[in-house]
PDB file of N, CA and C in Angstrom:
ATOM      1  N   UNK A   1      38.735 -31.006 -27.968  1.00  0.00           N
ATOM      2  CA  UNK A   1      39.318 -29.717 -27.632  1.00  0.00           C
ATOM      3  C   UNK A   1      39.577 -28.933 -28.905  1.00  0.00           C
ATOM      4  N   UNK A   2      39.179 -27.689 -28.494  1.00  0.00           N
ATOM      5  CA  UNK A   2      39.554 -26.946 -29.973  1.00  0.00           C
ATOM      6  C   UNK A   2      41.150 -25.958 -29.970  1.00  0.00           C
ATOM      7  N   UNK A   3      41.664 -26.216 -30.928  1.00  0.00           N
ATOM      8  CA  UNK A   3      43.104 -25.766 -31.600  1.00  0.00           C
ATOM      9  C   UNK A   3      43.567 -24.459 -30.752  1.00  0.00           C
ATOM     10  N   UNK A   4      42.747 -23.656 -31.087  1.00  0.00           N
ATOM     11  CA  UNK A   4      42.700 -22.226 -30.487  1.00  0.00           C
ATOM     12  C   UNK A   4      42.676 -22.058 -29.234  1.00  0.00           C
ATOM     13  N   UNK A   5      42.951 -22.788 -28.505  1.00  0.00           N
ATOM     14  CA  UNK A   5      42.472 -22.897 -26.489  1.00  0.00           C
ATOM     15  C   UNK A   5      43.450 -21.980 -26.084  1.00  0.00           C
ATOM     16  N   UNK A   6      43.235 -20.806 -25.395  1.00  0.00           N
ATOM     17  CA  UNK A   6      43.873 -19.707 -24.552  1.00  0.00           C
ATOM     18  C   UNK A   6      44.349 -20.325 -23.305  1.00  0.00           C
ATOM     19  N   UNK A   7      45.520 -20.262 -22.636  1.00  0.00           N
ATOM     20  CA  UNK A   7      45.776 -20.250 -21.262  1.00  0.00           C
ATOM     21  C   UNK A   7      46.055 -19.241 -20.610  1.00  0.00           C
ATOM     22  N   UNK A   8      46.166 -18.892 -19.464  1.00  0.00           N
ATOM     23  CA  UNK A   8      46.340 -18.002 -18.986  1.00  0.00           C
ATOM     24  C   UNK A   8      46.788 -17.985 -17.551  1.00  0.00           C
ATOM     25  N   UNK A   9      48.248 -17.826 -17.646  1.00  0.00           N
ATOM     26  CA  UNK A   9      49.062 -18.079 -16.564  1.00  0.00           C
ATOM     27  C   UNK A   9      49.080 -16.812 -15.608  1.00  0.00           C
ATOM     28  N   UNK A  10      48.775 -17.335 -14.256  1.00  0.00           N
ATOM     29  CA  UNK A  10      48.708 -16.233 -13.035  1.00  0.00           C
ATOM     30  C   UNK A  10      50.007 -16.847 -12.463  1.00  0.00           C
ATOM     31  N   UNK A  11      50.479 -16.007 -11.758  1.00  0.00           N
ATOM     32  CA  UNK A  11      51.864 -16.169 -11.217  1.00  0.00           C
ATOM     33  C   UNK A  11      51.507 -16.120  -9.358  1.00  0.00           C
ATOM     34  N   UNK A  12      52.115 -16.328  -8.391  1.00  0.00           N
ATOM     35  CA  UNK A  12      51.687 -16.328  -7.006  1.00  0.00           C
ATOM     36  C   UNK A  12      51.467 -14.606  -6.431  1.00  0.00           C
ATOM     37  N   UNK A  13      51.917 -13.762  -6.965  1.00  0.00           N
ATOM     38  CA  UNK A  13      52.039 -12.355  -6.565  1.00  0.00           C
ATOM     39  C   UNK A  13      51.149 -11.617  -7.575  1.00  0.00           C
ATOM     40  N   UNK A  14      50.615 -12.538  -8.399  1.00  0.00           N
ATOM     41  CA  UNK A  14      49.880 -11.857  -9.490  1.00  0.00           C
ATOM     42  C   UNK A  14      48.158 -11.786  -9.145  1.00  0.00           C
ATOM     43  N   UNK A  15      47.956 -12.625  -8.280  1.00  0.00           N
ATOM     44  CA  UNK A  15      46.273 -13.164  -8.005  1.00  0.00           C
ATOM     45  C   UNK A  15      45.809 -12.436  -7.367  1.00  0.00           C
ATOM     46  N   UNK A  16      45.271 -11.896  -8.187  1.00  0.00           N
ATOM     47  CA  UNK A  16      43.681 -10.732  -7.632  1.00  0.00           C
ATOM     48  C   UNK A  16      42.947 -11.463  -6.543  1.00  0.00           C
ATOM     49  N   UNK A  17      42.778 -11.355  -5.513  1.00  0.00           N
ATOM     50  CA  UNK A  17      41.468 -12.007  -4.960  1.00  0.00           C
ATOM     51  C   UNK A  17      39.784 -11.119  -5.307  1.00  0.00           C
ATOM     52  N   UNK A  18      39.315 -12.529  -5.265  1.00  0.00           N
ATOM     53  CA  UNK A  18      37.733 -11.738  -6.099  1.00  0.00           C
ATOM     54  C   UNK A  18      36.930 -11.018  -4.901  1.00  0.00           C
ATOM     55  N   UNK A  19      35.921  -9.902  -4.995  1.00  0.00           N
ATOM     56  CA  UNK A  19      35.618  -9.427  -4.070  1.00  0.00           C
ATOM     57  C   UNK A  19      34.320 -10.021  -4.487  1.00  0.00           C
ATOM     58  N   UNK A  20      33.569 -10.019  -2.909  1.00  0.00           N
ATOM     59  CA  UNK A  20      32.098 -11.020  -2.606  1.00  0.00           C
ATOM     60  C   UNK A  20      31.360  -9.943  -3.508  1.00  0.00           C
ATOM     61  N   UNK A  21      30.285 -10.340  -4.625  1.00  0.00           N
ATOM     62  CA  UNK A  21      29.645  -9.944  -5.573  1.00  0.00           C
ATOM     63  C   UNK A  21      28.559  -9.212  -4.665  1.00  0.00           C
ATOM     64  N   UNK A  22      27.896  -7.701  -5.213  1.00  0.00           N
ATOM     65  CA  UNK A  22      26.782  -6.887  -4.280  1.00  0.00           C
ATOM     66  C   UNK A  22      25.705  -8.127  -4.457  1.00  0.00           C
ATOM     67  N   UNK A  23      25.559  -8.494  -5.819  1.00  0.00           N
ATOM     68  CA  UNK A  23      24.162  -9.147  -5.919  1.00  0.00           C
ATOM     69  C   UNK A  23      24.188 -10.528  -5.418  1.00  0.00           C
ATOM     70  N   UNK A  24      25.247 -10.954  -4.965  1.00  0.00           N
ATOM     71  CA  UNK A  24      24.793 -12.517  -3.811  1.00  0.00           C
ATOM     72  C   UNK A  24      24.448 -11.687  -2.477  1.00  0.00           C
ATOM     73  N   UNK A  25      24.889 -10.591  -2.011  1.00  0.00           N
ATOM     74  CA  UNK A  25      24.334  -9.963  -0.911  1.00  0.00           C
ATOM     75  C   UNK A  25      22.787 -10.031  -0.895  1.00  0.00           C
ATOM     76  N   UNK A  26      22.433  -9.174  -2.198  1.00  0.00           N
ATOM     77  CA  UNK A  26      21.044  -8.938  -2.401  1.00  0.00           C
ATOM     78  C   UNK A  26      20.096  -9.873  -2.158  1.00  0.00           C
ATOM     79  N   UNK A  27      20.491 -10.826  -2.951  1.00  0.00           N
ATOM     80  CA  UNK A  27      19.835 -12.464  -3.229  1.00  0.00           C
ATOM     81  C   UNK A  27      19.460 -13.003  -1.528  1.00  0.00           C
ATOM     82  N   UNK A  28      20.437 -12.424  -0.774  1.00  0.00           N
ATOM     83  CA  UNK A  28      20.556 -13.191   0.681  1.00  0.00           C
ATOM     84  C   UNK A  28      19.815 -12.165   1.396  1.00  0.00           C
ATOM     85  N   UNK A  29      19.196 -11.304   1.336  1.00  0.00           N
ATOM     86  CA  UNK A  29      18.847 -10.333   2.108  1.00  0.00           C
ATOM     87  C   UNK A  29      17.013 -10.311   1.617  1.00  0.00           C
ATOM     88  N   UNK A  30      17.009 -10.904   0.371  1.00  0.00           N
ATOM     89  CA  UNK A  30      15.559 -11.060  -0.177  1.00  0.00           C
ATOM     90  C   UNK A  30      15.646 -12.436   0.537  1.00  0.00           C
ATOM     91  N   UNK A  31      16.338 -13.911   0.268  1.00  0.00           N
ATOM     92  CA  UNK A  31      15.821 -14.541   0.963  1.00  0.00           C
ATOM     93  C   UNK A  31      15.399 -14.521   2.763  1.00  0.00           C
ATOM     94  N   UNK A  32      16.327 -13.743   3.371  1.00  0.00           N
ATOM     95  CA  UNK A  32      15.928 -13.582   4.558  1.00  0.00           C
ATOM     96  C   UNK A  32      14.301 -12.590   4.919  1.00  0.00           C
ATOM     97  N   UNK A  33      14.454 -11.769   4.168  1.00  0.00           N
ATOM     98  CA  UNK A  33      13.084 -10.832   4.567  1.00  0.00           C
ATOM     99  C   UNK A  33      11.936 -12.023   3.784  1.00  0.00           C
ATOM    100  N   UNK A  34      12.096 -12.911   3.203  1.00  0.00           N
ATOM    101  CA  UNK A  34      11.203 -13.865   2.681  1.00  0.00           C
ATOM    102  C   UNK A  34      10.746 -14.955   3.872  1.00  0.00           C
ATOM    103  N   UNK A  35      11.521 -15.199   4.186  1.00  0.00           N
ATOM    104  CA  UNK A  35      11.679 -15.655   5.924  1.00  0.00           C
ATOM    105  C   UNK A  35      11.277 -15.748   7.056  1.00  0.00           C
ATOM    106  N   UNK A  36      11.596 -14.288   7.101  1.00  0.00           N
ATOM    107  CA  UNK A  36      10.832 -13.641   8.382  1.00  0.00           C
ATOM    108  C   UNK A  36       9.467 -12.818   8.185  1.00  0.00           C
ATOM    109  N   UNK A  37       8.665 -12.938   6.861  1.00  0.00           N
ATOM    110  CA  UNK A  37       7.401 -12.835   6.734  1.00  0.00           C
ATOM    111  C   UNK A  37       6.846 -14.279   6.799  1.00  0.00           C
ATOM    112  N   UNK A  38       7.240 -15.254   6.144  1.00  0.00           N
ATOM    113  CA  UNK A  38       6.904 -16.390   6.330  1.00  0.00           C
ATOM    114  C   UNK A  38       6.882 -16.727   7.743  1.00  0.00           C
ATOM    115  N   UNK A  39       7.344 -16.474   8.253  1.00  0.00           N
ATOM    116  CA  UNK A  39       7.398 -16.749   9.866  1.00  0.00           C
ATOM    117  C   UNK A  39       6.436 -15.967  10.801  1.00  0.00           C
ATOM    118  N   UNK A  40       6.487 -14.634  10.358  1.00  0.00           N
ATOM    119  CA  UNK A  40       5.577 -14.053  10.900  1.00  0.00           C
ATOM    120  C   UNK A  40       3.552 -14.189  10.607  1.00  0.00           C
ATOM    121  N   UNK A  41       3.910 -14.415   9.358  1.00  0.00           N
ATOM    122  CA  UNK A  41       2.680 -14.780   8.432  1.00  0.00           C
ATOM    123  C   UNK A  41       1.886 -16.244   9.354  1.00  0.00           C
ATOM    124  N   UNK A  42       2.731 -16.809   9.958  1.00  0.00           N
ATOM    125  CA  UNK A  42       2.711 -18.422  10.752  1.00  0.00           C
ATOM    126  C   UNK A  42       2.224 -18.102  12.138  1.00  0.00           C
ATOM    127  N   UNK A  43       3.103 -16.910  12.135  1.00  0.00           N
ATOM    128  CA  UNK A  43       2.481 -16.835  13.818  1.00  0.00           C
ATOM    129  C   UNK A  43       0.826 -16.203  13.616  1.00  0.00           C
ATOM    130  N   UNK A  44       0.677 -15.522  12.748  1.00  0.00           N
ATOM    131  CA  UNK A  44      -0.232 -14.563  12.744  1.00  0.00           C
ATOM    132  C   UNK A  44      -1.424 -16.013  12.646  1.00  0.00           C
ATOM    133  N   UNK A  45      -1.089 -16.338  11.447  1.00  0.00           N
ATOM    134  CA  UNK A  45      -2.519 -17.478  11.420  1.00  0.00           C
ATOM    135  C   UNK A  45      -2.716 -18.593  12.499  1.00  0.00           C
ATOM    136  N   UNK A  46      -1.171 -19.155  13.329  1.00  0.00           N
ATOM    137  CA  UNK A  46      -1.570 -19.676  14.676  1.00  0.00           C
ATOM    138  C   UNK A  46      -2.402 -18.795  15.734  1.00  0.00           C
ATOM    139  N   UNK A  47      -2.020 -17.831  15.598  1.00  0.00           N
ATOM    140  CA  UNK A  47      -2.337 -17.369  16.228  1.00  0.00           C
ATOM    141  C   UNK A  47      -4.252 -16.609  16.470  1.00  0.00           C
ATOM    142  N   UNK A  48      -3.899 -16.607  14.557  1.00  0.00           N
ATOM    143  CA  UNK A  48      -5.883 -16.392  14.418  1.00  0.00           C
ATOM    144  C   UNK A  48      -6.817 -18.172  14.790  1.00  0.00           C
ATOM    145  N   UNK A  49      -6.181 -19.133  14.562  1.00  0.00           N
ATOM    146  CA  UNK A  49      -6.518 -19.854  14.484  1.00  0.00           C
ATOM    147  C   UNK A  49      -6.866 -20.805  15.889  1.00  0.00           C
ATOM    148  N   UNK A  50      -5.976 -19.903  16.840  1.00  0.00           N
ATOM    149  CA  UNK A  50      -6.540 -20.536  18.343  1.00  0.00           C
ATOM    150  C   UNK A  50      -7.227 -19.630  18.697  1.00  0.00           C
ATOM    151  N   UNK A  51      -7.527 -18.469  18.211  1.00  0.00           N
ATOM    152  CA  UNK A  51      -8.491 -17.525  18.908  1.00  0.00           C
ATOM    153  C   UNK A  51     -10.215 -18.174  18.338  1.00  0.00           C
ATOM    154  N   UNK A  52     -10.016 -18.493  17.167  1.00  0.00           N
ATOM    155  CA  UNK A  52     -10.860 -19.113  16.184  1.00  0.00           C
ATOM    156  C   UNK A  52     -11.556 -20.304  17.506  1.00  0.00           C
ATOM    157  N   UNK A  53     -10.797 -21.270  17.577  1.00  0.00           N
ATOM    158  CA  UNK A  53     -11.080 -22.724  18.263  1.00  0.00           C
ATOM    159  C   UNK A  53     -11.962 -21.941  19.542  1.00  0.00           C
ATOM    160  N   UNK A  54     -10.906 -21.170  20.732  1.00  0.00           N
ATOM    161  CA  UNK A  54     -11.590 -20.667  21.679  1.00  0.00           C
ATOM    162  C   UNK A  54     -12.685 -19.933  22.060  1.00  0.00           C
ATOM    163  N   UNK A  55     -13.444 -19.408  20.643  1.00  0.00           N
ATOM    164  CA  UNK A  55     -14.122 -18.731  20.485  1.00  0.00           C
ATOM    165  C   UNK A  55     -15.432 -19.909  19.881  1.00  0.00           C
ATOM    166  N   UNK A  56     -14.836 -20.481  19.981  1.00  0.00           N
ATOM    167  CA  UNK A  56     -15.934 -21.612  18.930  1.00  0.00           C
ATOM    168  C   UNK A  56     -16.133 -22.546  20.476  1.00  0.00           C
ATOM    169  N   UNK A  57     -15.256 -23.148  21.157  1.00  0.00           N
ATOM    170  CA  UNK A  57     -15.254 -23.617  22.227  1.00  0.00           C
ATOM    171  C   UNK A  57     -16.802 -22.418  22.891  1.00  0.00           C
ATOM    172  N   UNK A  58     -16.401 -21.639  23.566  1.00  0.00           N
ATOM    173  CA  UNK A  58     -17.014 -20.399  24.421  1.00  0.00           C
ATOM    174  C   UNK A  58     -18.273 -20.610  23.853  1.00  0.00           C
ATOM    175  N   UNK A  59     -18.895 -20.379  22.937  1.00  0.00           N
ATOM    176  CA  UNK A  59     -20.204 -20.111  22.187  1.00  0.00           C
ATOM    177  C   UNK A  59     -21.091 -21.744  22.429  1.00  0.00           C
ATOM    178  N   UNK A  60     -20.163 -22.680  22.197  1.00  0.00           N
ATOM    179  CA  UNK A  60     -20.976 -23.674  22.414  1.00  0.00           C
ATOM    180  C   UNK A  60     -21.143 -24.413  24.016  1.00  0.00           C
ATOM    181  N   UNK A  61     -20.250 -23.449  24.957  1.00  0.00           N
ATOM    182  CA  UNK A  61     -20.638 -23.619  26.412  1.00  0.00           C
ATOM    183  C   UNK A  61     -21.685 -22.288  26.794  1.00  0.00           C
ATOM    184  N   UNK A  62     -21.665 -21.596  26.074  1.00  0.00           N
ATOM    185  CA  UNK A  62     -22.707 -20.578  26.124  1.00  0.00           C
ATOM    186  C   UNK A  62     -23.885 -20.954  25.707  1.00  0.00           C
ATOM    187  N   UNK A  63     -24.175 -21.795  24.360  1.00  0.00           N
ATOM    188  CA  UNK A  63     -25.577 -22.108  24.095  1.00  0.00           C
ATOM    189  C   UNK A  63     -25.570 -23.605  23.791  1.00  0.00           C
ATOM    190  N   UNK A  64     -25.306 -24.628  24.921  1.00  0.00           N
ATOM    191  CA  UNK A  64     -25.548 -25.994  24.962  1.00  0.00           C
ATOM    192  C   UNK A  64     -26.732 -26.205  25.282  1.00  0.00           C
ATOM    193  N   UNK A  65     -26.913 -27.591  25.015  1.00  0.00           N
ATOM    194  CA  UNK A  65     -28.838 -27.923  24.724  1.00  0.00           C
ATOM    195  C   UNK A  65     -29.119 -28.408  25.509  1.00  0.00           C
ATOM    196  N   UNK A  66     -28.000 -28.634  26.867  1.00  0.00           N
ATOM    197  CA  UNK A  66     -28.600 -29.578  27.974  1.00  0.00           C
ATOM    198  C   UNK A  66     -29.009 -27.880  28.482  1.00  0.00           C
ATOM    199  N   UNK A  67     -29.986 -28.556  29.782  1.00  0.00           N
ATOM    200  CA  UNK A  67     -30.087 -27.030  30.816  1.00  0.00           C
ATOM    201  C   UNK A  67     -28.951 -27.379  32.103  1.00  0.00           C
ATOM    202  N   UNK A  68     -29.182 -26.491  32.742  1.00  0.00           N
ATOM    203  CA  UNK A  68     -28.311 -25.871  33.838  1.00  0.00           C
ATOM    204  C   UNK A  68     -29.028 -26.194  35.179  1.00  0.00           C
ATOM    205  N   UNK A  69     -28.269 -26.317  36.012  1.00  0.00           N
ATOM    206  CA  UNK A  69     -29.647 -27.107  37.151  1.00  0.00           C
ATOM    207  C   UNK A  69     -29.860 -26.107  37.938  1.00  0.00           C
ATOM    208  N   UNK A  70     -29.426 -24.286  37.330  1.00  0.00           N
ATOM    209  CA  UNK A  70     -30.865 -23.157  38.255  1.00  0.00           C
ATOM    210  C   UNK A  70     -31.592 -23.374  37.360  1.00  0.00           C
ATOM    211  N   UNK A  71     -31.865 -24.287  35.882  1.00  0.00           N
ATOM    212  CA  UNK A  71     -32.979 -23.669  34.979  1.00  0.00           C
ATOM    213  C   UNK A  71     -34.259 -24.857  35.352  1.00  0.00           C
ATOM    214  N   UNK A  72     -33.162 -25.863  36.029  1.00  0.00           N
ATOM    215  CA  UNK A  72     -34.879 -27.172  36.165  1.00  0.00           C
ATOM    216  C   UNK A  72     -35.655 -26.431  37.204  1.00  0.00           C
TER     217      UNK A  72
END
């Protein structure tokens, strides 16, 4: 400990209460809009990604290599 150490006595009627800082607001408002693109970003590619399958499904009941029994 060094020689010079300051104290600093608050008394019960003396204590400021601290007010909630703007920039933890900020911080919380970027992580949320971080969030809800991530989330949306999720649906979007589930969502490209079963259109993808069904479309890939469709094409290969459209041009399968067996025939069809009006074609025998």
């Amino acid at each position: 400990m060094t020689a010079k150490m300051k104290i600093k006595v608050i008394k019960k009627g003396e204590a400021v209460k601290a007010e909630p800082s703007v920039k933890a607001e900020k911080v919380s408002k970027k992580t949320q809009a971080r969030e809800m693109v991530s989330t949306v970003t999720n649906w979007v590619s589930d969502f490209q990604s079963r259109k993808r399958e069904e479309t890939k499904v469709a094409f290969e009941q459209l041009f399968s290599s067996r025939p069809r029994p009006s074609e025998s």
